[in-house]
Structure formats: structure tokens, C-alpha cells
N, C-alpha and C. Protein backbone atom coordinates (compact mmCIF):
# COMPACT_ATOMS: atom_id res chain seq x y z
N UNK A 1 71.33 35.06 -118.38
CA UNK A 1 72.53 35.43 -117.68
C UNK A 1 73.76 35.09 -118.51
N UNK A 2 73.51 35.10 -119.51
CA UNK A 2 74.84 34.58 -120.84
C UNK A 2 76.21 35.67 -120.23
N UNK A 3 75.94 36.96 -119.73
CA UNK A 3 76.87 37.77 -119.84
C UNK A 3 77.95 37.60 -118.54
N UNK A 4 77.57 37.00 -117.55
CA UNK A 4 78.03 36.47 -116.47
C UNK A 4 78.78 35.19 -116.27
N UNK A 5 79.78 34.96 -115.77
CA UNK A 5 80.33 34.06 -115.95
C UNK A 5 79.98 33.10 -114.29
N UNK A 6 79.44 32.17 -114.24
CA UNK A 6 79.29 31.48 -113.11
C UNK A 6 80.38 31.10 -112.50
N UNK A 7 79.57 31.39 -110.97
CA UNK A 7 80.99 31.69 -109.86
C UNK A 7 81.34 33.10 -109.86
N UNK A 8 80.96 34.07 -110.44
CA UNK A 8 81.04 35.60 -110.10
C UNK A 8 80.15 36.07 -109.18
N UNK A 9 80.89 37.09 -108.63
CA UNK A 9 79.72 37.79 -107.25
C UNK A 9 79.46 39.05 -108.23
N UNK A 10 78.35 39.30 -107.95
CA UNK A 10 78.16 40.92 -108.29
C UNK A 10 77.29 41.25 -107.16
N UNK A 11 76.94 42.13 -106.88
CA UNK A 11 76.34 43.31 -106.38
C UNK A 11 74.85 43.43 -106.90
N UNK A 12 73.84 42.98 -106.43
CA UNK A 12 72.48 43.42 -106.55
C UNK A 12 71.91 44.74 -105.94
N UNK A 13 70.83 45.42 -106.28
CA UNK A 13 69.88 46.29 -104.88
C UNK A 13 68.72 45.62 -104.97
N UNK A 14 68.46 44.69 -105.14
CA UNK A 14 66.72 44.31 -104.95
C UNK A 14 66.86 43.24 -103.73
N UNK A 15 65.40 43.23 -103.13
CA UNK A 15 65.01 42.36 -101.96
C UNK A 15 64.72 40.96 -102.57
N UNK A 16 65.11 40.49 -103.75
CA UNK A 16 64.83 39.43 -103.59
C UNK A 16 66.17 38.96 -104.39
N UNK A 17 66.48 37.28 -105.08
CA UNK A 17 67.78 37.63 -106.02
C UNK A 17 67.18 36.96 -107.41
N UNK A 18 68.07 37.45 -108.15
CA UNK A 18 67.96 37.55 -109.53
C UNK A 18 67.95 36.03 -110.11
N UNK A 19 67.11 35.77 -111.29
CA UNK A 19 67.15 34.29 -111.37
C UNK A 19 68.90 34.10 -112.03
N UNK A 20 69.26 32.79 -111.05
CA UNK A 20 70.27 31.90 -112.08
C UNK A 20 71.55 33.24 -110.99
N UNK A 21 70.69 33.35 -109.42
CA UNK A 21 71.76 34.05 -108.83
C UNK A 21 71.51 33.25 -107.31
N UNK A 22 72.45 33.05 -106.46
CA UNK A 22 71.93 32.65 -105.04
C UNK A 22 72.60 33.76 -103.83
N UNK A 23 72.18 34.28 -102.93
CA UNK A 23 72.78 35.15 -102.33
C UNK A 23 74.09 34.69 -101.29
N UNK A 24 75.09 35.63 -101.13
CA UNK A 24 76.37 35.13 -100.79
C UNK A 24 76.23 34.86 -99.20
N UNK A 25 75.75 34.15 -98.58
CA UNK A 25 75.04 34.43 -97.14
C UNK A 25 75.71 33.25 -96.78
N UNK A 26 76.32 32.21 -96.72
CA UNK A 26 77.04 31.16 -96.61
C UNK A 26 76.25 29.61 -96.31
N UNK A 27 74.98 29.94 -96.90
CA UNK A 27 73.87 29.02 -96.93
C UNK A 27 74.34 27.83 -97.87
N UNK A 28 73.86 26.25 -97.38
CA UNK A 28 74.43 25.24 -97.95
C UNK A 28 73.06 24.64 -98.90
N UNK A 29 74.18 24.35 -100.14
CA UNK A 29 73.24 23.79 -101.35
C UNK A 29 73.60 22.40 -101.51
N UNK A 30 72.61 21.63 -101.67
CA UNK A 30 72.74 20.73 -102.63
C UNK A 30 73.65 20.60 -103.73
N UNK A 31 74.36 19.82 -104.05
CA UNK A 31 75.59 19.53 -105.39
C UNK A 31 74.68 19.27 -106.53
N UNK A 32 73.63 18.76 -106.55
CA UNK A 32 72.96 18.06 -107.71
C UNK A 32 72.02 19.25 -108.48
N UNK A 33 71.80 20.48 -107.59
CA UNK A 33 71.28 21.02 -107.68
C UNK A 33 71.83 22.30 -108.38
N UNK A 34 72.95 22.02 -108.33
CA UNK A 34 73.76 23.54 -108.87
C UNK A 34 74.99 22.77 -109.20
N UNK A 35 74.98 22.16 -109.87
CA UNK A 35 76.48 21.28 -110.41
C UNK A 35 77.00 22.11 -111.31
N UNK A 36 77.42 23.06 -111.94
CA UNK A 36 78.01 23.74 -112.59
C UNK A 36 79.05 24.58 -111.48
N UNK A 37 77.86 25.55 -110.78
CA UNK A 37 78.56 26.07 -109.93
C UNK A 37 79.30 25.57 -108.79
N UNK A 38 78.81 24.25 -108.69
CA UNK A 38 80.01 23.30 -107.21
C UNK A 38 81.37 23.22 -108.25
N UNK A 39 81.31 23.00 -109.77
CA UNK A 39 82.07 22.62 -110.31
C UNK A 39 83.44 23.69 -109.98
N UNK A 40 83.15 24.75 -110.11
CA UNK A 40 83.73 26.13 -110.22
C UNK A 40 84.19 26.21 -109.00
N UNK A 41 83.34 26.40 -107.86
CA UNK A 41 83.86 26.62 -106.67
C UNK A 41 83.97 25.41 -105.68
N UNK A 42 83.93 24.72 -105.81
CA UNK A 42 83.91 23.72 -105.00
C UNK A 42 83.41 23.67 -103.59
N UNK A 43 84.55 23.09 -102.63
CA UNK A 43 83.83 23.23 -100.91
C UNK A 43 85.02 24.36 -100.69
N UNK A 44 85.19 25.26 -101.39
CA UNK A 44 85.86 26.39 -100.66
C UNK A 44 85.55 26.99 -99.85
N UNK A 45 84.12 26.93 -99.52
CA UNK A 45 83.76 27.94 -98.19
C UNK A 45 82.39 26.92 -97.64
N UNK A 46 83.07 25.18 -97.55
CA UNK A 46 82.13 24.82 -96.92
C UNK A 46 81.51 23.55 -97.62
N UNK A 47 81.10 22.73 -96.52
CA UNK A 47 80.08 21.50 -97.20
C UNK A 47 80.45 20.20 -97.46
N UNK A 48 79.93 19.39 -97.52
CA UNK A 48 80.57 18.02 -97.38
C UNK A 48 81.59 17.67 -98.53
N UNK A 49 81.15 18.08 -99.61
CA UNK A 49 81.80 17.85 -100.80
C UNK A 49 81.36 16.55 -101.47
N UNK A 50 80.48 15.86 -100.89
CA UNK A 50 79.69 14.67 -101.65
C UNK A 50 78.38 15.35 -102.42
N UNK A 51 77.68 15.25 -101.31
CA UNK A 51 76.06 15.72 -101.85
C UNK A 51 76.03 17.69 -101.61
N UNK A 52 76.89 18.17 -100.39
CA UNK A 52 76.44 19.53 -100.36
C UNK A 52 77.94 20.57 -100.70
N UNK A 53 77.50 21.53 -100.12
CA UNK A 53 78.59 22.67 -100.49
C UNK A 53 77.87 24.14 -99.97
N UNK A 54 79.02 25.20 -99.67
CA UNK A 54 78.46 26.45 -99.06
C UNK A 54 78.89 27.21 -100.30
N UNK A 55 78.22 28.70 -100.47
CA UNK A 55 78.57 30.04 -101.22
C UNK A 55 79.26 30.60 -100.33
N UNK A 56 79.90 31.79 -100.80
CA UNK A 56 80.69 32.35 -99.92
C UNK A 56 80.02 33.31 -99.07
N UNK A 57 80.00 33.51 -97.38
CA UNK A 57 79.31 34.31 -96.73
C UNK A 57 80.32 36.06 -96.79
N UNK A 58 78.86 36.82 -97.77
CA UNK A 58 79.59 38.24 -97.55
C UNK A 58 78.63 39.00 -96.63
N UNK A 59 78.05 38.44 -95.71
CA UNK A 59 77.23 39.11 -95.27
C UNK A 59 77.85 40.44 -94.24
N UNK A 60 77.40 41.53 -94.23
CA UNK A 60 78.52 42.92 -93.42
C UNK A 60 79.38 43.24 -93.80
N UNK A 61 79.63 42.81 -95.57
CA UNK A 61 80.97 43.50 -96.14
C UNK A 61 80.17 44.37 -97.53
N UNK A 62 79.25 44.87 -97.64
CA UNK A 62 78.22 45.06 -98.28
C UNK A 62 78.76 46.71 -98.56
N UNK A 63 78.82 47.12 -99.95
CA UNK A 63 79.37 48.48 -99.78
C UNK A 63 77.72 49.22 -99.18
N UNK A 64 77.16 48.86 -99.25
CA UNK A 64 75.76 50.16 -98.91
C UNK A 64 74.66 49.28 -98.16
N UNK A 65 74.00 49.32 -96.99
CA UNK A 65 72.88 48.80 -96.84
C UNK A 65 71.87 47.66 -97.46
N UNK A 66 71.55 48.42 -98.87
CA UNK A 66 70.61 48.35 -99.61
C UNK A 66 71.22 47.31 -100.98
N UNK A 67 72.37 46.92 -100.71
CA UNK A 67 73.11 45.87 -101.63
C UNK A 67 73.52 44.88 -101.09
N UNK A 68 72.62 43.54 -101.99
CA UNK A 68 73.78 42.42 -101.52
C UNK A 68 74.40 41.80 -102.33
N UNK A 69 75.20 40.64 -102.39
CA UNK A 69 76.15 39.78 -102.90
C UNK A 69 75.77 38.91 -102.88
N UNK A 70 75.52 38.38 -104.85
CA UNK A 70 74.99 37.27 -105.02
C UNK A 70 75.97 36.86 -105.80
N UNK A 71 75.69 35.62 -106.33
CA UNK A 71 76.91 34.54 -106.93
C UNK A 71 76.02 33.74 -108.03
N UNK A 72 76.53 33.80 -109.34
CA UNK A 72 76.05 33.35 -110.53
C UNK A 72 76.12 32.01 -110.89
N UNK A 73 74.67 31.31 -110.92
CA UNK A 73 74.94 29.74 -110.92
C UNK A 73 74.44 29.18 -112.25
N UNK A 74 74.39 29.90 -113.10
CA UNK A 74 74.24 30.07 -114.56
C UNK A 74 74.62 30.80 -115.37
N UNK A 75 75.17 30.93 -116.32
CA UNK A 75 75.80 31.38 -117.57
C UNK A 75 77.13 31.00 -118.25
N UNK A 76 78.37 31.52 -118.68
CA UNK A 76 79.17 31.31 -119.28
C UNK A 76 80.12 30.28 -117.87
N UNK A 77 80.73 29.05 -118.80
CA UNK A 77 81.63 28.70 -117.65
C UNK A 77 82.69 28.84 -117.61
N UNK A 78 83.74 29.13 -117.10
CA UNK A 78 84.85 29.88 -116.80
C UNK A 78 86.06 29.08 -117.89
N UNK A 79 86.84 29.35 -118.42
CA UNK A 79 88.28 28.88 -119.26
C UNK A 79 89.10 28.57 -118.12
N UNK A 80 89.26 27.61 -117.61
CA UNK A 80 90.57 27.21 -116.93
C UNK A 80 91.75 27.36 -117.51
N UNK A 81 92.01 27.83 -118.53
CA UNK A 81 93.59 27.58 -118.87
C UNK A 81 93.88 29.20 -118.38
């Protein structure tokens, strides 16, 4: 996933998600477990902010049925400046 920058949503069509992707459903993770990506997004949409944290829920904003919105918890990390 080098080409992706973690903390990006893209747009999948498959039933399952892509490795080094978690789906945008507003399901809570573990911090230890995805520390790059808590880094990036923090508790913006959720979570204790010690041990957990939420993704952002896009669930029903989906341009088509058959697509969902996942969020990249591996690859390039973002330039803050």
C-alpha cells in the first residue's frame, strides 16, 4: 500500500477489505494496534483516546450499493507541514 497515504478513504467494490485497509463503519480499534493511523486521526470520530479510538462511520453515504469506504492504516505517512 506504499501508494496510499494512511488516513485516506478510498472507495473499494469487494466484500471483504483490502489488506492494510479497515472499513469506515465507525467500529472501535485498539490504539496499539493501529498506532500510525490513531496517530493521523486521532479520537476525531470517537474512542477513549488512551487505549481505543473510532474510524469514521460512512456507512449510507456510499456512491453505489456495491462500494464501500475504507481507510488506510498502512503506507506513506502524511507531511504535516
Amino acid at each position: 500500500m506504499d501508494e496510499f497515504l494512511i488516513g485516506e478513504i478510498i472507495p473499494v467494490p469487494y466484500t471483504f477489505t483490502p489488506v492494510y485497509t479497515l472499513y469506515c463503519d465507525g467500529q472501535e480499534y485498539q490504539i496499539q494496534e493501529y498506532q500510525l493511523l490513531f496517530a493521523v486521526i486521532g479520537c476525531t470520530f470517537g474512542g477513549n483516546g488512551s487505549t481505543t479510538f473510532r474510524v469514521p462511520n460512512l456507512k449510507g453515504f456510499e456512491p453505489h450499493p456495491n462500494i464501500r469506504y475504507a481507510i488506510v492504516t498502512d503506507g506513506i505517512f502524511p507531511d504535516r507541514n
